[in-house]
Protein backbone atom coordinates (compact mmCIF):
# COMPACT_ATOMS: atom_id res chain seq x y z
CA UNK A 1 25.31 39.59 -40.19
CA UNK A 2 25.23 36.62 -38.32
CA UNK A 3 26.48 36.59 -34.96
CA UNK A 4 29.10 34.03 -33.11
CA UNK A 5 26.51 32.18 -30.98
CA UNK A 6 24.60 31.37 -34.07
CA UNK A 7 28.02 30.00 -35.54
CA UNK A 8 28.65 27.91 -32.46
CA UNK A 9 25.51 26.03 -32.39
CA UNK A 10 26.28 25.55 -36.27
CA UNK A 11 29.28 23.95 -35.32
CA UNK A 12 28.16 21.93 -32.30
CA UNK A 13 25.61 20.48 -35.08
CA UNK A 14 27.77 19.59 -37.01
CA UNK A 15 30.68 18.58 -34.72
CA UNK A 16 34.04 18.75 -37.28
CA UNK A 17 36.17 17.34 -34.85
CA UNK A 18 34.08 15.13 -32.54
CA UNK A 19 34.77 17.37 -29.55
CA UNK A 20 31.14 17.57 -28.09
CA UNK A 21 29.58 15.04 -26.16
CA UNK A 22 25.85 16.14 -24.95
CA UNK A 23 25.84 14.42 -21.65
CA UNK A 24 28.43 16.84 -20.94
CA UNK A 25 26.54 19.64 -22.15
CA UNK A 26 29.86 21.31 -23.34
CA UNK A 27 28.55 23.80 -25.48
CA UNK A 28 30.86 26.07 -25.37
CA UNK A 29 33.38 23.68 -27.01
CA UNK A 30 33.83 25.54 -30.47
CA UNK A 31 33.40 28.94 -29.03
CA UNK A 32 36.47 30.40 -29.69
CA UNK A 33 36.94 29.00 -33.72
CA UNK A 34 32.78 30.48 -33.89
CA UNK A 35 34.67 34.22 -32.42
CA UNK A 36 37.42 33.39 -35.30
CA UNK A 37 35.08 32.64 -38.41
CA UNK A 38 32.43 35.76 -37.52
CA UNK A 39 35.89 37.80 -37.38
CA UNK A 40 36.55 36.79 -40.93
CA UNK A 41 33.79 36.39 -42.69
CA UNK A 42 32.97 39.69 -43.46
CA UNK A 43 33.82 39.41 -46.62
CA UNK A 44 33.93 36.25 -48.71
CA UNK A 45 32.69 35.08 -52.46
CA UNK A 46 31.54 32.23 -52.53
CA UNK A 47 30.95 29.12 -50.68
CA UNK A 48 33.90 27.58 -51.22
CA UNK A 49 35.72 30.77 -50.11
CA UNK A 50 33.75 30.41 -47.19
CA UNK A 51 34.39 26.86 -46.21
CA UNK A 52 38.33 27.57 -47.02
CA UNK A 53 38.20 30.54 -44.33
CA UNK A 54 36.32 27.92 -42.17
CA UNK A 55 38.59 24.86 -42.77
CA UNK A 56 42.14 27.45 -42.36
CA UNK A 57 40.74 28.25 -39.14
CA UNK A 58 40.12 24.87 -37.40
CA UNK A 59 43.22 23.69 -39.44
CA UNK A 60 45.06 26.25 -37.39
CA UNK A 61 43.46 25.09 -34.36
CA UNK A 62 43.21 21.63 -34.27
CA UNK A 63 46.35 21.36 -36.59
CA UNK A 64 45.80 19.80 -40.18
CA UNK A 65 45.14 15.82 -39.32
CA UNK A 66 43.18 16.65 -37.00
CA UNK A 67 41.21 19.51 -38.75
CA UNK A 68 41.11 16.86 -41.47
CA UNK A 69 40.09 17.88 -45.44
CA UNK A 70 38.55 20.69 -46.41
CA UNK A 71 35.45 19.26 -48.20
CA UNK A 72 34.37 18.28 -44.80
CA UNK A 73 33.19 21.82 -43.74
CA UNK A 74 30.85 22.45 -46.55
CA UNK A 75 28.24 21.69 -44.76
CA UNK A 76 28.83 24.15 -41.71
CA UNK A 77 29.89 27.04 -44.85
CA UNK A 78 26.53 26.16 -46.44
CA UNK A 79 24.44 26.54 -43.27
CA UNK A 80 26.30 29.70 -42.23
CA UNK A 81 25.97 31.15 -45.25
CA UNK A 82 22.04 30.29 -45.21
CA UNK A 83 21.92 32.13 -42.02
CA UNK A 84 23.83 35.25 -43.61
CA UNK A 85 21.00 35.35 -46.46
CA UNK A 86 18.46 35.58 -44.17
């Protein structure tokens, strides 16, 4: 299980939509999409079912140009799902 503040700071990492800026120490900036991915990824595959959940979410968001392609989130699936094996 892996829990939404882990998710969050995955996602502040690795910044998918260029929202966090550190000298404003917004942190909290993807907490609501980190509440939305823990919610549904209770059960998933594979890692590209996982970055598909992870991508429709910020698509529905952020809207799709500005969510952007799929492929992009990957990286945040792949580290998530790290954190999940452990």
């Amino acid at each position: 299980m892996i829990d939404e503040n882990t998710i969050s700071k995955i996602l502040i990492q690795e910044d998918p939509i260029g929202i966090y800026f550190p000298d404003l120490l917004n942190l909290d900036e993807y907490n609501s999409e980190a509440k939305l991915i823990a919610e549904e990824i209770k059960a998933f595959h594979d890692i590209n079912e996982l970055t598909y959940i992870i991508w429709s979410i910020f698509k529905k968001t952020f809207g799709e140009v500005e969510a952007g392609e799929k492929e992009n989130y990957t990286s945040i699936a792949k580290k998530i799902f790290k954190e999940l094996s452990n």
